[in-house]
C-alpha atoms as a PDB file:
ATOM      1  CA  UNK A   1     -65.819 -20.302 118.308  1.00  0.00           C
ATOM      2  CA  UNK A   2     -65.565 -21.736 115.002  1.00  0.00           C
ATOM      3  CA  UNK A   3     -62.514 -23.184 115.427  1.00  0.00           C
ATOM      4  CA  UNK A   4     -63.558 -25.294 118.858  1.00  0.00           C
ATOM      5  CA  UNK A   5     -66.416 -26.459 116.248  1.00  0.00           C
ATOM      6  CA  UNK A   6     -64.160 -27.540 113.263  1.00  0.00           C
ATOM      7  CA  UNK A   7     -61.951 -29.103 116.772  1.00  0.00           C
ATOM      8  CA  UNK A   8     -64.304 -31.492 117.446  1.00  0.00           C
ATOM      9  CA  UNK A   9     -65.981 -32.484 114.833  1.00  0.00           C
ATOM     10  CA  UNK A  10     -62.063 -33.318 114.138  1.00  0.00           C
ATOM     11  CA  UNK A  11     -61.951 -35.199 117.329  1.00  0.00           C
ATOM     12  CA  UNK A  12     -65.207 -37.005 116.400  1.00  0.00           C
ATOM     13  CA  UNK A  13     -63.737 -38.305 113.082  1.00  0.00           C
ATOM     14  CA  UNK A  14     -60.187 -39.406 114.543  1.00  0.00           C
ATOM     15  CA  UNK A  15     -61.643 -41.482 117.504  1.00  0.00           C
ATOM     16  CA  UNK A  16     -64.139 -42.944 114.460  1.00  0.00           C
ATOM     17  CA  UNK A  17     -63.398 -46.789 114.021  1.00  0.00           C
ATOM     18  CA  UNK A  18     -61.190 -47.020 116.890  1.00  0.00           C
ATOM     19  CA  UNK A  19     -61.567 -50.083 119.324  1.00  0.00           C
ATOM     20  CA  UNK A  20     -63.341 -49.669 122.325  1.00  0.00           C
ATOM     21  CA  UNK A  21     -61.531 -48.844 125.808  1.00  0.00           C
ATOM     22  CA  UNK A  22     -64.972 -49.994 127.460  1.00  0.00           C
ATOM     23  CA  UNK A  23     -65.711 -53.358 126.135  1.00  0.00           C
ATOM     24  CA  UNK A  24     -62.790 -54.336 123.391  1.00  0.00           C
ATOM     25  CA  UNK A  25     -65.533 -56.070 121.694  1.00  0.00           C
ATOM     26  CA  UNK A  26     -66.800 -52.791 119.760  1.00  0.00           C
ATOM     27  CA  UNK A  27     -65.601 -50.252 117.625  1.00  0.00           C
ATOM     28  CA  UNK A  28     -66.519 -46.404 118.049  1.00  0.00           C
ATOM     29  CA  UNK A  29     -69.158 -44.918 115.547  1.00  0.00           C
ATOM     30  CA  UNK A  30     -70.083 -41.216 114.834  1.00  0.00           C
ATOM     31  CA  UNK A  31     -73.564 -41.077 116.092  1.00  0.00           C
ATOM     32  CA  UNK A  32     -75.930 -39.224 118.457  1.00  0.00           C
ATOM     33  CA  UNK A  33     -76.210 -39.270 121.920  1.00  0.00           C
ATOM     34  CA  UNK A  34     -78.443 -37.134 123.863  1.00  0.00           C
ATOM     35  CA  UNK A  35     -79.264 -34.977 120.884  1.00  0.00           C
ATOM     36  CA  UNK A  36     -75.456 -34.493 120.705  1.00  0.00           C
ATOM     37  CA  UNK A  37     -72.667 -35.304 118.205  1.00  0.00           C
ATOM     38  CA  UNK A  38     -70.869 -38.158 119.687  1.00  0.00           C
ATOM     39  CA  UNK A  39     -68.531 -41.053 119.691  1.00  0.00           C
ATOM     40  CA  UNK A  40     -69.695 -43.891 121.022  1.00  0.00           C
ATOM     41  CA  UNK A  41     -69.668 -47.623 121.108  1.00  0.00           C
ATOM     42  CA  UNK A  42     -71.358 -49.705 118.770  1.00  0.00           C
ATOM     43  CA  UNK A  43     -71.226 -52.471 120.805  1.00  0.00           C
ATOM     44  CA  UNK A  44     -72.070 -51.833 124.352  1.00  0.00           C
ATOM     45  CA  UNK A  45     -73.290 -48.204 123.763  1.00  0.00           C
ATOM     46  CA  UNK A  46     -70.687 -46.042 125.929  1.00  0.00           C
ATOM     47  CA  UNK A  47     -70.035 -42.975 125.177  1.00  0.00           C
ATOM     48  CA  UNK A  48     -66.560 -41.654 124.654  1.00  0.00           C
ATOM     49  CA  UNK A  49     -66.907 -37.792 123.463  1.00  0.00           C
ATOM     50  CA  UNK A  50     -69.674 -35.965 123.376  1.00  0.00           C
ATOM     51  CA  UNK A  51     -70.227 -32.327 121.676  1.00  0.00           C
ATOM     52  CA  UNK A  52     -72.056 -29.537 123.632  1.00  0.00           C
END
């Protein structure tokens, strides 16, 4: 289990900064989203990855 935790928070990190597939006008951010850790757009708000 702590492994799939230490997986994503990886995941979260590597997406971090890249361009947006959504919009191409943002960049992703580490943030929240539904009181989960996410990746999401800091442009048009999409979310790309979301922790459970």
């Amino acid at each position: 289990m702590a492994t799939r935790i230490a997986d994503g928070r990886q995941l979260l990190v590597a997406l971090e900064g890249e361009p947006c597939p959504s919009c191409r006008a943002g960049s992703l951010v580490r943030t929240e989203y539904k009181g989960n850790s996410a990746v999401c757009c800091e442009e048009c708000g999409t979310p790309r990855v979301q922790l459970w």
